[in-house]
C-alpha atoms as a PDB file:
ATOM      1  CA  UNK A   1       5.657  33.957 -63.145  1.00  0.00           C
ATOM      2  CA  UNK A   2       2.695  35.884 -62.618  1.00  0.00           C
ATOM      3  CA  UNK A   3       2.555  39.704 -62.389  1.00  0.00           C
ATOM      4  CA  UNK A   4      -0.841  40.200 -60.390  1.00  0.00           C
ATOM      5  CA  UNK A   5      -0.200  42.281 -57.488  1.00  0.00           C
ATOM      6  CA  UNK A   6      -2.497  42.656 -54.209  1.00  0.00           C
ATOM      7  CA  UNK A   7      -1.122  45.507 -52.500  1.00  0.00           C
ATOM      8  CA  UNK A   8       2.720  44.935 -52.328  1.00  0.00           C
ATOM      9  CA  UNK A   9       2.842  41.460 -52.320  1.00  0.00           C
ATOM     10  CA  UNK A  10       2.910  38.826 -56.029  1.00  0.00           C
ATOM     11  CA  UNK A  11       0.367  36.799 -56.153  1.00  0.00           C
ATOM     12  CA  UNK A  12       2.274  34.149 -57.959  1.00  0.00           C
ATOM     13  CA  UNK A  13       5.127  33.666 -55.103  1.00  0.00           C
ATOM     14  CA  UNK A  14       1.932  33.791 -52.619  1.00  0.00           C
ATOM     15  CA  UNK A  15       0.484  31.033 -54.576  1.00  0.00           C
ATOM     16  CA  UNK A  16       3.492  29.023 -55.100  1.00  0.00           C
ATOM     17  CA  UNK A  17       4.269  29.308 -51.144  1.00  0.00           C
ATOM     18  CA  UNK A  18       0.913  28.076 -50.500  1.00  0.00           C
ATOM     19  CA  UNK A  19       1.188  24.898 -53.096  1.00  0.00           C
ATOM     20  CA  UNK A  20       3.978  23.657 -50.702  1.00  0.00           C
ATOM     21  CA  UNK A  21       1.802  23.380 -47.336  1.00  0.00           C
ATOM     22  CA  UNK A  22      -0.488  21.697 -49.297  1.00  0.00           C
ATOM     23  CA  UNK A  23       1.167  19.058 -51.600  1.00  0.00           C
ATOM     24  CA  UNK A  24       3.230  18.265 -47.848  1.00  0.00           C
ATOM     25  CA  UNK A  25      -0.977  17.790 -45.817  1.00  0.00           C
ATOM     26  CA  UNK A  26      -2.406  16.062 -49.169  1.00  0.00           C
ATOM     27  CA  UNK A  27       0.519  13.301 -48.930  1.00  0.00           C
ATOM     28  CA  UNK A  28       0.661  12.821 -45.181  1.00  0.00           C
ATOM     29  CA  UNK A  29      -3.510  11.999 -45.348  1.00  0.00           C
ATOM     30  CA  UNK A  30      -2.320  10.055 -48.423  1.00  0.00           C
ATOM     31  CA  UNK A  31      -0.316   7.968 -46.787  1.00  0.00           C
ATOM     32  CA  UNK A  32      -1.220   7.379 -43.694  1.00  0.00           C
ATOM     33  CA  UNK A  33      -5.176   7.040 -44.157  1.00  0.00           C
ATOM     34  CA  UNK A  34      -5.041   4.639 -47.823  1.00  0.00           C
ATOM     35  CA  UNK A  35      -4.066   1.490 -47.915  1.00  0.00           C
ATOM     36  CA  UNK A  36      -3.569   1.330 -51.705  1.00  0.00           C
ATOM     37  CA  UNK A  37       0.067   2.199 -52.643  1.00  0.00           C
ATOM     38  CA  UNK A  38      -0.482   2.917 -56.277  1.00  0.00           C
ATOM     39  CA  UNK A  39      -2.964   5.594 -55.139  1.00  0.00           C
ATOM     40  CA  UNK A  40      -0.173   6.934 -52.370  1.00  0.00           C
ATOM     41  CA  UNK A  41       2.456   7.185 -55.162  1.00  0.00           C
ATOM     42  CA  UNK A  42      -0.071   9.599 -57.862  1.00  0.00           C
ATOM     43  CA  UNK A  43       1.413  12.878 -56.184  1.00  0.00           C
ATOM     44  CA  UNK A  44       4.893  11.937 -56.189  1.00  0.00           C
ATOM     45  CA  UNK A  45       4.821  10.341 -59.681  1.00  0.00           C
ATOM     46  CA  UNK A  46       3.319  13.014 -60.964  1.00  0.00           C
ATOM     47  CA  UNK A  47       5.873  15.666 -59.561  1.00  0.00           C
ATOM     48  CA  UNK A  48       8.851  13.387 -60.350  1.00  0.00           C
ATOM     49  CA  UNK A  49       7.170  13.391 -63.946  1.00  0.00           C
ATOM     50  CA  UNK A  50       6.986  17.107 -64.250  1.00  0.00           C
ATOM     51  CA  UNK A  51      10.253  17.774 -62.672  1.00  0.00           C
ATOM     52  CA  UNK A  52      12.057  15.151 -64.736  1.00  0.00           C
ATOM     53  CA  UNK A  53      10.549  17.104 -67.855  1.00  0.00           C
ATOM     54  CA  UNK A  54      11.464  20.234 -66.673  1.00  0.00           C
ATOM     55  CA  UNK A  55      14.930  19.809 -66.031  1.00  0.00           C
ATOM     56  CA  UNK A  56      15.010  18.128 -69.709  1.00  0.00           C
ATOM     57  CA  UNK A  57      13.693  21.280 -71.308  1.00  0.00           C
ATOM     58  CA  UNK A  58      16.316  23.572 -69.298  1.00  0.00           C
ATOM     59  CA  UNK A  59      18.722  21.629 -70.835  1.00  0.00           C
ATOM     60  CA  UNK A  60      17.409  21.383 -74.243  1.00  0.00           C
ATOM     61  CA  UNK A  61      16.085  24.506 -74.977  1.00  0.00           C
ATOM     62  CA  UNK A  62      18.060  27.241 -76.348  1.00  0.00           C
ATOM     63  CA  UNK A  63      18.524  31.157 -75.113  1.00  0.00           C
ATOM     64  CA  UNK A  64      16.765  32.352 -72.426  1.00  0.00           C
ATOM     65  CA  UNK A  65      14.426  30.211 -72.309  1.00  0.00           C
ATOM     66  CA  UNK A  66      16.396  27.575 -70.263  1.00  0.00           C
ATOM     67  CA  UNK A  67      16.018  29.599 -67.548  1.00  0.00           C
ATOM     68  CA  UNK A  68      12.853  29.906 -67.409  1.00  0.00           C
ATOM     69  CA  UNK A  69      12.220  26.087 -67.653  1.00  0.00           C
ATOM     70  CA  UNK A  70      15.074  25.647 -64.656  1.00  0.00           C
ATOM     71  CA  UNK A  71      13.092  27.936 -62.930  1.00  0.00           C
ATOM     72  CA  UNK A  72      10.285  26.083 -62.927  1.00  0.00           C
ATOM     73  CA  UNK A  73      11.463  22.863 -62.451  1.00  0.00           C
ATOM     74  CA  UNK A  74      13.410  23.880 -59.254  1.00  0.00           C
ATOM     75  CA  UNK A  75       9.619  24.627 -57.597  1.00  0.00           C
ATOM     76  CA  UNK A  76       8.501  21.185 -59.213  1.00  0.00           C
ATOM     77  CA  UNK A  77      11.432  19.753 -57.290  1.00  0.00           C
ATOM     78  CA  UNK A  78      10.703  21.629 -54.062  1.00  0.00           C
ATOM     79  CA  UNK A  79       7.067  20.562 -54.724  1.00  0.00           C
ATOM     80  CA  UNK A  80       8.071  16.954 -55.000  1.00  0.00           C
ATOM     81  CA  UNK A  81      10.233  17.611 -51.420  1.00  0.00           C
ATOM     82  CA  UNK A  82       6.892  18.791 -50.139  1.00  0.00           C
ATOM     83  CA  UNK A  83       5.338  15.251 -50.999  1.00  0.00           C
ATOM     84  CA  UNK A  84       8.448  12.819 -50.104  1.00  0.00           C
ATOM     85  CA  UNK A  85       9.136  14.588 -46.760  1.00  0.00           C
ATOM     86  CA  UNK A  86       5.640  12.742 -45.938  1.00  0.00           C
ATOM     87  CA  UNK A  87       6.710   9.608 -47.360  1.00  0.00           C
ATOM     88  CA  UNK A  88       9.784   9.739 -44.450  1.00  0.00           C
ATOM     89  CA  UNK A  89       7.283  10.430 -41.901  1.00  0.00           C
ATOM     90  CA  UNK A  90       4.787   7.379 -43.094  1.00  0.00           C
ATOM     91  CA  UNK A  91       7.935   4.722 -43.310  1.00  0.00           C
ATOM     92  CA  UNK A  92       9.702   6.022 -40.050  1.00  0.00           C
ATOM     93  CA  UNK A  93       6.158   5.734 -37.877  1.00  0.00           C
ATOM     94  CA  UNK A  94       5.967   2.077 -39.335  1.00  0.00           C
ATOM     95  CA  UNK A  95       9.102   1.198 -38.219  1.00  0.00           C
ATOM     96  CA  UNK A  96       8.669   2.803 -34.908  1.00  0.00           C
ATOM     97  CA  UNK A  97       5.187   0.446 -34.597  1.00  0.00           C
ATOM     98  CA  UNK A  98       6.864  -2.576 -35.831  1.00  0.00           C
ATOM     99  CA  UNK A  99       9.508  -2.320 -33.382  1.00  0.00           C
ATOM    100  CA  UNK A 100       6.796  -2.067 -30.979  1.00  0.00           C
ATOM    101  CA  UNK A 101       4.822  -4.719 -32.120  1.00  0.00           C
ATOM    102  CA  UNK A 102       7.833  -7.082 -31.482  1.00  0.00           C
ATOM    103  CA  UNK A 103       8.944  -5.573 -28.125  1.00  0.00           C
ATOM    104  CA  UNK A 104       5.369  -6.936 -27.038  1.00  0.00           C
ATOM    105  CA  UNK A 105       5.613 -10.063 -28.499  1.00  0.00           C
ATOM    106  CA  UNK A 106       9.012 -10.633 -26.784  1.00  0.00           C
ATOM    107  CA  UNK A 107       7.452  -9.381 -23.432  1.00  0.00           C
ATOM    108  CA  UNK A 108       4.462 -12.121 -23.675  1.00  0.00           C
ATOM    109  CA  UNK A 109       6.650 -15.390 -23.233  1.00  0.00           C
END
């Protein structure tokens, strides 16, 4: 982690608090505003990707350092939470509209 300080407060954690907010907003626009799905998936890929890798090197590496790879790939995984939480949203409102969609057409005849 980093050591810079402002005042009390670690710059690192401040930074790493912030990531989450964002990953979570970049998604949601992600997948509700483009309609390509490869181009929806790159954040969650690439946090799956990094997590996955992570969590190898925790368990490969020897000594201390394990922990230090664990430690990072727990915030990779709560970074990749941060982008399928979205992902919930996106496939819950479709469902809600599609349900809709057919209550009207049922309504019609």
């Amino acid at each position: 982690m980093m050591d810079v300080h402002v005042g009390a407060a670690n710059l690192g954690e401040i930074l790493l608090f912030l990531a989450i907010p964002l990953c979570f907003i970049v998604q949601l626009v992600l997948c509700f505003n483009v309609k390509s799905l490869i181009i929806r998936l790159i954040p969650s890929a690439i946090f799956a990707v990094i997590t996955a890798l992570l969590f190898i090197g925790a368990i490969t590496a020897g000594g201390w350092d394990g922990i230090g790879y664990l430690i990072l790939a727990v915030w990779a995984a709560v970074l990749l939470a941060a982008c399928l939480i979205p992902w919930g949203i996106y496939l819950i409102c479709k469902l809600i509209k599609k349900i809709i969609a057919q209550g009207d057409s049922t309504e019609d005849l």
